[in-house]
PDB file of N, CA and C in Angstrom:
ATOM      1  N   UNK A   1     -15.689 -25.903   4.345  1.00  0.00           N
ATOM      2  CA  UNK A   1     -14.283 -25.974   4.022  1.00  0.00           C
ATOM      3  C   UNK A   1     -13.485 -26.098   5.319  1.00  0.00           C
ATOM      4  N   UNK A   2     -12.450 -26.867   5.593  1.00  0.00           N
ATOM      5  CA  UNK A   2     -12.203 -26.947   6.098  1.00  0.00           C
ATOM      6  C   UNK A   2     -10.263 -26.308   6.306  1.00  0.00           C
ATOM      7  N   UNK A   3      -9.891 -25.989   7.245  1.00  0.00           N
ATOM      8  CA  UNK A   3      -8.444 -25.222   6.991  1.00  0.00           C
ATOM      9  C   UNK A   3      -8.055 -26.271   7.900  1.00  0.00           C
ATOM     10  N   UNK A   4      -6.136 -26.049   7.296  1.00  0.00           N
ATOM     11  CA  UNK A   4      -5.472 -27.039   8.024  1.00  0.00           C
ATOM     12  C   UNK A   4      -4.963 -26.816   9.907  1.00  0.00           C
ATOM     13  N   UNK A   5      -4.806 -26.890  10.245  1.00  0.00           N
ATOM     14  CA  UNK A   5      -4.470 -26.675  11.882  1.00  0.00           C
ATOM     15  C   UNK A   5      -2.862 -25.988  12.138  1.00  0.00           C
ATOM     16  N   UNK A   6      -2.345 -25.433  12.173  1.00  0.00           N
ATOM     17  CA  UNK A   6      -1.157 -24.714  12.597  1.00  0.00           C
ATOM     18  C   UNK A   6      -0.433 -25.838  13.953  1.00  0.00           C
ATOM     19  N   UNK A   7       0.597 -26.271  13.857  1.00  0.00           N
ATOM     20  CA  UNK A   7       0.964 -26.542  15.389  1.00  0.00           C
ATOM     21  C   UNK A   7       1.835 -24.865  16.151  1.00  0.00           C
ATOM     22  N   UNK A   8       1.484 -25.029  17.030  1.00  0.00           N
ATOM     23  CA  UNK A   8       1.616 -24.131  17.833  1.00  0.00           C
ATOM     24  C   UNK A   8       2.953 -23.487  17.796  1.00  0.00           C
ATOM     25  N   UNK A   9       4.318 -24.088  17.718  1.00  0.00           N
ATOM     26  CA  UNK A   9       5.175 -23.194  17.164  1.00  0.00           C
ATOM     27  C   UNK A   9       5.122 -22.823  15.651  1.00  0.00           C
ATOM     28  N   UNK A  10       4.974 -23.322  15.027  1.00  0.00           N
ATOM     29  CA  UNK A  10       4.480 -22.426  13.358  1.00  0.00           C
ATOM     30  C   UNK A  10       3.697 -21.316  13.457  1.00  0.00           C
ATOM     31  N   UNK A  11       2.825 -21.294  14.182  1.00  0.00           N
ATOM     32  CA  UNK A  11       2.073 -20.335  14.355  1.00  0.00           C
ATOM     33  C   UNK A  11       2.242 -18.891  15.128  1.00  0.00           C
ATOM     34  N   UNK A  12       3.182 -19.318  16.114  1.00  0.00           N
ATOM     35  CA  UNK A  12       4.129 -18.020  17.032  1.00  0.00           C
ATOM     36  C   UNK A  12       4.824 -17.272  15.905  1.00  0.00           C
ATOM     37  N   UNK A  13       5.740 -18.356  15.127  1.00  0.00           N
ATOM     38  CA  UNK A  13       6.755 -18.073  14.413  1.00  0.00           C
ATOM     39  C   UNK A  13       5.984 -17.178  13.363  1.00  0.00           C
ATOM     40  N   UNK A  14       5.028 -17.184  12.574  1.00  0.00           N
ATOM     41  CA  UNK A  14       3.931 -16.586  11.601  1.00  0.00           C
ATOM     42  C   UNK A  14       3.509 -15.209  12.318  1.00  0.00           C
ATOM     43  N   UNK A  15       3.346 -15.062  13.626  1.00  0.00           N
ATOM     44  CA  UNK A  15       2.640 -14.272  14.251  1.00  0.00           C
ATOM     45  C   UNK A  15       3.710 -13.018  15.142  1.00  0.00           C
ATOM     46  N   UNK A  16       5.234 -13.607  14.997  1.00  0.00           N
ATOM     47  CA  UNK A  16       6.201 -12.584  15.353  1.00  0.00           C
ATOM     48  C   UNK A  16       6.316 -11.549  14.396  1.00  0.00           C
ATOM     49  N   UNK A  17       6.128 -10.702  15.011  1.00  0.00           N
ATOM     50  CA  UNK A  17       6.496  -9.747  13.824  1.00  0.00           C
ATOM     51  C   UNK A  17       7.656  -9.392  13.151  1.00  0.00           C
ATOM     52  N   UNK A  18       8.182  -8.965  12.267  1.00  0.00           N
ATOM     53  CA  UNK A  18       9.247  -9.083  11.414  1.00  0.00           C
ATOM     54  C   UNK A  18      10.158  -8.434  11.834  1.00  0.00           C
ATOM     55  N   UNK A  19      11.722  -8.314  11.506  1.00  0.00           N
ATOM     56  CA  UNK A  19      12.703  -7.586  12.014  1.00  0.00           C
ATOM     57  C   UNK A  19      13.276  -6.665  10.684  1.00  0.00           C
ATOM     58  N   UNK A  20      13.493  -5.577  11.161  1.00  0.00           N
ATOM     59  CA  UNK A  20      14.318  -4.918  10.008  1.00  0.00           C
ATOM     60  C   UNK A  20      13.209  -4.930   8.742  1.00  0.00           C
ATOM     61  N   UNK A  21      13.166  -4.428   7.876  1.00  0.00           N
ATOM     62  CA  UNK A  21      12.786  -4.193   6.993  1.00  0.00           C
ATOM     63  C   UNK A  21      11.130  -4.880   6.578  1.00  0.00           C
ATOM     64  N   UNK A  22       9.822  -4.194   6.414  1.00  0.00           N
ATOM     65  CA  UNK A  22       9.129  -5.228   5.746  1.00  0.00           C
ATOM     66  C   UNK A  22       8.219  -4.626   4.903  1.00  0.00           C
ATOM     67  N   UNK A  23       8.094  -5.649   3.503  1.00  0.00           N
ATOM     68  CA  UNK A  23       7.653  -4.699   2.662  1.00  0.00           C
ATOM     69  C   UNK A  23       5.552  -5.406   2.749  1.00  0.00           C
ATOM     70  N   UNK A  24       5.005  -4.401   2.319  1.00  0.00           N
ATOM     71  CA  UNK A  24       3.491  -4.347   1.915  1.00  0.00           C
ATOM     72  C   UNK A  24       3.061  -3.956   0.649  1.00  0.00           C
ATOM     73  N   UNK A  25       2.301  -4.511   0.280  1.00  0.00           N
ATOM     74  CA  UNK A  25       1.193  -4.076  -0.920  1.00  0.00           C
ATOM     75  C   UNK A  25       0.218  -3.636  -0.740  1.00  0.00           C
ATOM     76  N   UNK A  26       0.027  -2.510  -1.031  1.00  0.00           N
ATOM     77  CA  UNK A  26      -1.790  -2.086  -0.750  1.00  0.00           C
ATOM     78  C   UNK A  26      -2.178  -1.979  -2.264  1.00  0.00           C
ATOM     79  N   UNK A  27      -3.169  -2.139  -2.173  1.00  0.00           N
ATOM     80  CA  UNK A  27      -4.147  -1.844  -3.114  1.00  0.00           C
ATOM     81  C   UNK A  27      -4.729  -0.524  -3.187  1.00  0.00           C
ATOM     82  N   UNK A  28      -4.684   0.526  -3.606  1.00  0.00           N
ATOM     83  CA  UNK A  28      -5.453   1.818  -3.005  1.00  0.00           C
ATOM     84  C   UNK A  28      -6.331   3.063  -3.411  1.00  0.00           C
ATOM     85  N   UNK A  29      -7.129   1.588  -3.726  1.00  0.00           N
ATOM     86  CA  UNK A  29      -8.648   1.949  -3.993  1.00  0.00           C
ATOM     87  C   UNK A  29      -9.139   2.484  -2.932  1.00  0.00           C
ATOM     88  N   UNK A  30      -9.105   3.370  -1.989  1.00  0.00           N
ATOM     89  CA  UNK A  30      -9.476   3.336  -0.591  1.00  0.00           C
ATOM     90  C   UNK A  30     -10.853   4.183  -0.877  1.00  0.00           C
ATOM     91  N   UNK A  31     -10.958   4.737  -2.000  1.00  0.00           N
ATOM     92  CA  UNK A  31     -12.883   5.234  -2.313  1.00  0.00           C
ATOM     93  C   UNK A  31     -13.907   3.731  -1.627  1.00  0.00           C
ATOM     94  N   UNK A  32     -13.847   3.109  -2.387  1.00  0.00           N
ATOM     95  CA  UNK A  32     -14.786   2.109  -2.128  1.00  0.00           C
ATOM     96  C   UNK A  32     -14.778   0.298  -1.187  1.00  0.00           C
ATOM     97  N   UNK A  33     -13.596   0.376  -0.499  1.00  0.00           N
ATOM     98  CA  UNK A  33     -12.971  -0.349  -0.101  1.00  0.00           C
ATOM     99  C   UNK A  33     -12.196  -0.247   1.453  1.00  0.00           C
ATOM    100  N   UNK A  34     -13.569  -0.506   2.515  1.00  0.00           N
ATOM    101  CA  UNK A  34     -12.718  -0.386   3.797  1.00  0.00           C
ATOM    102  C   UNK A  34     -11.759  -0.912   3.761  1.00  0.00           C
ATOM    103  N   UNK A  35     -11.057  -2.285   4.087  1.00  0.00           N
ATOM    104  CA  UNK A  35      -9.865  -2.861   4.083  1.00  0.00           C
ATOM    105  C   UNK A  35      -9.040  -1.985   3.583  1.00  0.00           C
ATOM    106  N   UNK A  36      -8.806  -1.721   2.304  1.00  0.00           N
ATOM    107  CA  UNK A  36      -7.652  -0.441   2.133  1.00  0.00           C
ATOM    108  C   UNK A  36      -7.276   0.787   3.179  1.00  0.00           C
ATOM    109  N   UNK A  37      -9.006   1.522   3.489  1.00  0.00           N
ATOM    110  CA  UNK A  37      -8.350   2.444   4.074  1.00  0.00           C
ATOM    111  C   UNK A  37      -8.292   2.351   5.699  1.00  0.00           C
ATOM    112  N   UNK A  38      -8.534   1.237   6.147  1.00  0.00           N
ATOM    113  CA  UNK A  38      -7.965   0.669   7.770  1.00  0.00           C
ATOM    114  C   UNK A  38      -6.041   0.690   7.402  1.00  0.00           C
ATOM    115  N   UNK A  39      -5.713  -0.309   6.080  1.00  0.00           N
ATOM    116  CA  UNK A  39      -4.277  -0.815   6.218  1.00  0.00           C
ATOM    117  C   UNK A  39      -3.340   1.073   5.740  1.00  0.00           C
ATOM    118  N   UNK A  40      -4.471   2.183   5.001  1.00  0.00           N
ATOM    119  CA  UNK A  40      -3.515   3.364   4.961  1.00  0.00           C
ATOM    120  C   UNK A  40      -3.389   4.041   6.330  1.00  0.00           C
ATOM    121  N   UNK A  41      -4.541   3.998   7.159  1.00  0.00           N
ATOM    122  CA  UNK A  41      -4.803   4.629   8.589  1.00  0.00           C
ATOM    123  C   UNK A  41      -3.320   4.353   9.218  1.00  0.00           C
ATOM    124  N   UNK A  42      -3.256   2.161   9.137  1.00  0.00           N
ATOM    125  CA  UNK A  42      -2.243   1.905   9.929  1.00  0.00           C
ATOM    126  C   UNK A  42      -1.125   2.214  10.027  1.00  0.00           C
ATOM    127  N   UNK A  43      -0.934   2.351   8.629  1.00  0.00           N
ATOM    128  CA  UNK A  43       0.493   2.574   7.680  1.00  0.00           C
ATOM    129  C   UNK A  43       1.082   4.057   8.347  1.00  0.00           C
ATOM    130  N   UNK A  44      -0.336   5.120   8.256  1.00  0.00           N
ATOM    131  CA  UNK A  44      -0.007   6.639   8.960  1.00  0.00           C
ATOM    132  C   UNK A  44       0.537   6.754   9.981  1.00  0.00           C
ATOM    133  N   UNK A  45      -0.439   5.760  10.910  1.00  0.00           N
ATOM    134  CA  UNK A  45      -0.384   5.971  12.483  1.00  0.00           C
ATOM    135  C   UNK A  45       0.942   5.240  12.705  1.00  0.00           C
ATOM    136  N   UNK A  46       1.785   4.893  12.240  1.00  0.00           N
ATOM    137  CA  UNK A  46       2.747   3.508  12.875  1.00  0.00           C
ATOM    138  C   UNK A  46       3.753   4.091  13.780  1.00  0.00           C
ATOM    139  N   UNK A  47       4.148   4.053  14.972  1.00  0.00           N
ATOM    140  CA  UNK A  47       4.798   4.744  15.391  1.00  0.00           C
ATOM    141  C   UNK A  47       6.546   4.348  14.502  1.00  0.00           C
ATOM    142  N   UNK A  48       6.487   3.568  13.869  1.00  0.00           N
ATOM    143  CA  UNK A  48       7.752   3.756  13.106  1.00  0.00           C
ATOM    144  C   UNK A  48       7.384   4.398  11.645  1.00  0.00           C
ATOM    145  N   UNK A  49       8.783   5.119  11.237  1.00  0.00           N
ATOM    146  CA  UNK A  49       8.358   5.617  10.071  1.00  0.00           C
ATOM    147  C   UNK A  49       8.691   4.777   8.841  1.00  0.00           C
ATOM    148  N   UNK A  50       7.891   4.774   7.791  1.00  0.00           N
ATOM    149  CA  UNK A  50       7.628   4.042   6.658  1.00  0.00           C
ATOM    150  C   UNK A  50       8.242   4.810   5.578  1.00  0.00           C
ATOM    151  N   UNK A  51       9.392   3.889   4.803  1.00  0.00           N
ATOM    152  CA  UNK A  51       9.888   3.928   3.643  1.00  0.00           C
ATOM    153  C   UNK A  51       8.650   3.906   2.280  1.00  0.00           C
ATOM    154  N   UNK A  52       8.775   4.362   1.665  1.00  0.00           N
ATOM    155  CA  UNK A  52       7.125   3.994   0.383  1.00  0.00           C
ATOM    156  C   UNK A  52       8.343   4.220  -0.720  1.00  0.00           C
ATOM    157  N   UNK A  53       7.754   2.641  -1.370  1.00  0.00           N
ATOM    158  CA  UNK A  53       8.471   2.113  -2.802  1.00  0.00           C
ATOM    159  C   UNK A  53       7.440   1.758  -3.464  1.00  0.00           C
ATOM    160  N   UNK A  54       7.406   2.763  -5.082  1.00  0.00           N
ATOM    161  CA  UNK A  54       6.191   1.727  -6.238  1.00  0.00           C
ATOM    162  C   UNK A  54       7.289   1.637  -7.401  1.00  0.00           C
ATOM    163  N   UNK A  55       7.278   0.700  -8.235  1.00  0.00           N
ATOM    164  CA  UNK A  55       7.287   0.422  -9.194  1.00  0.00           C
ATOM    165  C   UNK A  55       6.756   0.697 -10.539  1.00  0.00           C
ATOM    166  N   UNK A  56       6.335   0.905 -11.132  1.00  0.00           N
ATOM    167  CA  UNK A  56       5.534   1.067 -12.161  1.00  0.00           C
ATOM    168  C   UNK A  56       4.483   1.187 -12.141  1.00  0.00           C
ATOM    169  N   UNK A  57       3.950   2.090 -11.334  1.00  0.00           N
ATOM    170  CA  UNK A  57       2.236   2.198 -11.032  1.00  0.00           C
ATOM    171  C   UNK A  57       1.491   2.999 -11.900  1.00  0.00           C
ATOM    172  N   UNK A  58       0.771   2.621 -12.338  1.00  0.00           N
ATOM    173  CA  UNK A  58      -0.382   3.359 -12.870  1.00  0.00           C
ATOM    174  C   UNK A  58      -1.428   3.216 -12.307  1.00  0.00           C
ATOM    175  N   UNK A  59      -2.480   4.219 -13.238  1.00  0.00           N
ATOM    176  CA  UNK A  59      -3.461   5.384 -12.210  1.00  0.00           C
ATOM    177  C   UNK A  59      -4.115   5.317 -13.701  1.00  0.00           C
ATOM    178  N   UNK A  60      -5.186   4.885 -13.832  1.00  0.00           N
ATOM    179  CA  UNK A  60      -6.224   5.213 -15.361  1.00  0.00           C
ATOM    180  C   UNK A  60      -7.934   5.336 -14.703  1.00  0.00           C
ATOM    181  N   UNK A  61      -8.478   6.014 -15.184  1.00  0.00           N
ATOM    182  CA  UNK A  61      -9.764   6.324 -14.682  1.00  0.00           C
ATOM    183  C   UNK A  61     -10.546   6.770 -15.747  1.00  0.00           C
ATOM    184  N   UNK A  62     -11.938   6.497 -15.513  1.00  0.00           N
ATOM    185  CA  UNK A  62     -12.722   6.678 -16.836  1.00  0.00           C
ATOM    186  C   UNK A  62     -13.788   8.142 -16.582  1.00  0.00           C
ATOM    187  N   UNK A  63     -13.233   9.126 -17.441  1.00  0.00           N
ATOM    188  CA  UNK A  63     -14.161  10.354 -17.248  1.00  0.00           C
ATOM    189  C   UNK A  63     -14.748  10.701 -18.146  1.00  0.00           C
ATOM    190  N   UNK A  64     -15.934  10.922 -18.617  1.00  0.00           N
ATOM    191  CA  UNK A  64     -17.389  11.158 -19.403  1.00  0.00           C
ATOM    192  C   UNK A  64     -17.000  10.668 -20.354  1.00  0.00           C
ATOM    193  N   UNK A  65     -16.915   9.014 -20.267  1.00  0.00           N
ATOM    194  CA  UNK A  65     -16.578   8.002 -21.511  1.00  0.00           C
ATOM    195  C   UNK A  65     -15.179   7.729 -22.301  1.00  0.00           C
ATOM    196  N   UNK A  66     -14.375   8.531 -21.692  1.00  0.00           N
ATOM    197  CA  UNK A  66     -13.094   8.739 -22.035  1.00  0.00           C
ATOM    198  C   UNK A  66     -12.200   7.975 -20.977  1.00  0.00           C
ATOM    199  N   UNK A  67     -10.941   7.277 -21.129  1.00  0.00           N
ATOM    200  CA  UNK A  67      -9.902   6.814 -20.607  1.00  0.00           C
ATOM    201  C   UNK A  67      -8.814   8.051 -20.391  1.00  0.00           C
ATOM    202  N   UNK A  68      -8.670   8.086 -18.666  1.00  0.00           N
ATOM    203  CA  UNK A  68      -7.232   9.339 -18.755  1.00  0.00           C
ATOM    204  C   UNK A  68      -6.715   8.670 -18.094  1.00  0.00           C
ATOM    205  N   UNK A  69      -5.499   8.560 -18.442  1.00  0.00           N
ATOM    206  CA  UNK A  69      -4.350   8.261 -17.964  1.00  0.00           C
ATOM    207  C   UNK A  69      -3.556   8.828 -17.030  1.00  0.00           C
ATOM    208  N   UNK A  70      -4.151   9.436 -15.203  1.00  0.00           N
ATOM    209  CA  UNK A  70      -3.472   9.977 -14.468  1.00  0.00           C
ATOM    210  C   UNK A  70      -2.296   9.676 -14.513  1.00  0.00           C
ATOM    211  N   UNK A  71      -1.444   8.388 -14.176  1.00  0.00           N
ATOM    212  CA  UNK A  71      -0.251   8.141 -13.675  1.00  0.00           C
ATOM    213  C   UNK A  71       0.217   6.998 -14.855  1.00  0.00           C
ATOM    214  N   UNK A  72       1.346   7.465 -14.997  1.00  0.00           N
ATOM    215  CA  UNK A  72       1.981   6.490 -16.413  1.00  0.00           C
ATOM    216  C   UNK A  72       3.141   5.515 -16.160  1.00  0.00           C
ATOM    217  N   UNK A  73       3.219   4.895 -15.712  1.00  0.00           N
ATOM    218  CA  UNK A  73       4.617   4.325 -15.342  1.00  0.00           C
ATOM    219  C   UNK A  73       5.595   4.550 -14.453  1.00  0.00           C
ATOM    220  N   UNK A  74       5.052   5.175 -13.567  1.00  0.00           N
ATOM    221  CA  UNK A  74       5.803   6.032 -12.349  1.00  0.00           C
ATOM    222  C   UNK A  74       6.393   5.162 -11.220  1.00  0.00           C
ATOM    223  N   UNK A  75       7.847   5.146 -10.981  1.00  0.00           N
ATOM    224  CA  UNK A  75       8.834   4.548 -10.098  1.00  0.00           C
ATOM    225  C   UNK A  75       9.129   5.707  -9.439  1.00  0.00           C
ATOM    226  N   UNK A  76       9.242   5.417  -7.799  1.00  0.00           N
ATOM    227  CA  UNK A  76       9.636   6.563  -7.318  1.00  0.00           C
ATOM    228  C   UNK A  76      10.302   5.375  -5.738  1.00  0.00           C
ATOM    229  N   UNK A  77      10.701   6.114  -5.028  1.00  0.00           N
ATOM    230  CA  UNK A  77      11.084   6.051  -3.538  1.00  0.00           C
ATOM    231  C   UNK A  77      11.190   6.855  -2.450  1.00  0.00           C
ATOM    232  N   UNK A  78      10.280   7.188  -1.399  1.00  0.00           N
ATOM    233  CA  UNK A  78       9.895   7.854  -0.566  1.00  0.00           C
ATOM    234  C   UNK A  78      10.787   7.582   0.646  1.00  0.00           C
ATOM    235  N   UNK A  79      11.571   8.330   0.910  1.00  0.00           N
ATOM    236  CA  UNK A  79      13.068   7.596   2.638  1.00  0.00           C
ATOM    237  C   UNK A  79      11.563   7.725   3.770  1.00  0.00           C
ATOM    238  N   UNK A  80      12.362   7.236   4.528  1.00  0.00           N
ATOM    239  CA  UNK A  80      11.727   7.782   6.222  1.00  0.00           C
ATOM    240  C   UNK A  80      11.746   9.435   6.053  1.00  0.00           C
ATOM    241  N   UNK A  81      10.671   9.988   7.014  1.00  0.00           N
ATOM    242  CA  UNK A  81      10.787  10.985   7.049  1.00  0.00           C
ATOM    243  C   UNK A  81      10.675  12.299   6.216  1.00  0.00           C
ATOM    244  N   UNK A  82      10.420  11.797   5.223  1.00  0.00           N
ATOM    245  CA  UNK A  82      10.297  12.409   3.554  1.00  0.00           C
ATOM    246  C   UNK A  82       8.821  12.670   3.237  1.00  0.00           C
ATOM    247  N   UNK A  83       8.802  13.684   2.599  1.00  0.00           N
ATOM    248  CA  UNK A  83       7.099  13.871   2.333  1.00  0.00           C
ATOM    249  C   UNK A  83       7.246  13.980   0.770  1.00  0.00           C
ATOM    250  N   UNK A  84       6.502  13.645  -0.329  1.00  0.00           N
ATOM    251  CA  UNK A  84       6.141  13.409  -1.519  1.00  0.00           C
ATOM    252  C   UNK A  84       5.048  13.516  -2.022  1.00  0.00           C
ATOM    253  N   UNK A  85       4.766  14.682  -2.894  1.00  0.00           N
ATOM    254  CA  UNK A  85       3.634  14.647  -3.419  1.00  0.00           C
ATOM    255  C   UNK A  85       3.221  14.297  -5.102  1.00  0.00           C
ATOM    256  N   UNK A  86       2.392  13.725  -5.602  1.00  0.00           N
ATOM    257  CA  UNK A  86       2.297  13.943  -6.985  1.00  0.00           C
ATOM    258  C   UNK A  86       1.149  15.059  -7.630  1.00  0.00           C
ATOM    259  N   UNK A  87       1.121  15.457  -8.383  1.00  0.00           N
ATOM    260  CA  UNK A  87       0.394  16.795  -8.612  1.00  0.00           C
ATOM    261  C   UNK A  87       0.040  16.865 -10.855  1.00  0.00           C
ATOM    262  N   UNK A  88      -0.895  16.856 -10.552  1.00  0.00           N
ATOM    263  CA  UNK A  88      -0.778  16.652 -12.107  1.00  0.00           C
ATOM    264  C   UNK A  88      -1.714  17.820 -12.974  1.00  0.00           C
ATOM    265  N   UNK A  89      -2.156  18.355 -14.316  1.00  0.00           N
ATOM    266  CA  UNK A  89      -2.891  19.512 -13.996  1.00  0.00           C
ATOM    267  C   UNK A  89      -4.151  19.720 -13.746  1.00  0.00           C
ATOM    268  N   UNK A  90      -4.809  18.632 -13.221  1.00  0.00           N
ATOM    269  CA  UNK A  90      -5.990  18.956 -12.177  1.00  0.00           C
ATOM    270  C   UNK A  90      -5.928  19.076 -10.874  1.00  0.00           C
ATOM    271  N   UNK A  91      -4.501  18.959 -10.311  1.00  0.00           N
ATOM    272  CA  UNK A  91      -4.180  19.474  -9.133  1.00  0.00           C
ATOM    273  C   UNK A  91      -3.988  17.677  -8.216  1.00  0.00           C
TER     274      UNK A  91
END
C-alpha cells in the first residue's frame, strides 16, 4: 500500500501543536490495550491541566452470564484542577 506524500508545509502545519483548547477521545479499555493506557499516562503526566468532558457514556460488562449495567448515560464535566470520582455499590 502505498500512502500519499505530505509536502513539507502541510506537514509542519499537521505537526504544530494546537492552540487553546483541544479535545481527545480515548477509548478506555486500558485492561487489555497498551495504546490506551500510554494516551491515559500522557493525559496524567501533561504538564498542563486537562478539562475531562463525556457525553453519554456507558460502562456494561458481562458478570457470570449476566449483563450489568455499570454506567448508564452519564454526562458530566470535569474543570482544570478538579478531581471526580464515580463510585457505584461495588465501590
Amino acid at each position: 500500500m502505498e500512502y500519499p506524500r505530505l509536502d513539507e508545509a502541510l506537514r509542519l502545519e499537521r505537526l504544530t501543536p494546537p492552540a487553546g483548547k483541544a479535545r481527545m477521545v480515548l477509548d478506555t479499555d486500558t485492561y487489555n490495550e497498551i495504546d490506551d493506557q500510554f494516551a491515559v499516562v500522557q493525559a496524567l503526566l501533561s504538564p498542563d491541566k486537562l478539562a475531562v468532558e463525556t457525553e453519554h457514556l456507558w460502562k456494561t460488562y458481562t458478570q457470570e452470564a449476566e449483563e450489568v449495567h455499570a454506567v448508564h448515560d452519564v454526562s458530566l464535566t470535569v474543570e482544570r484542577g478538579e478531581f471526580t470520582a464515580l463510585a457505584g455499590p461495588s465501590g
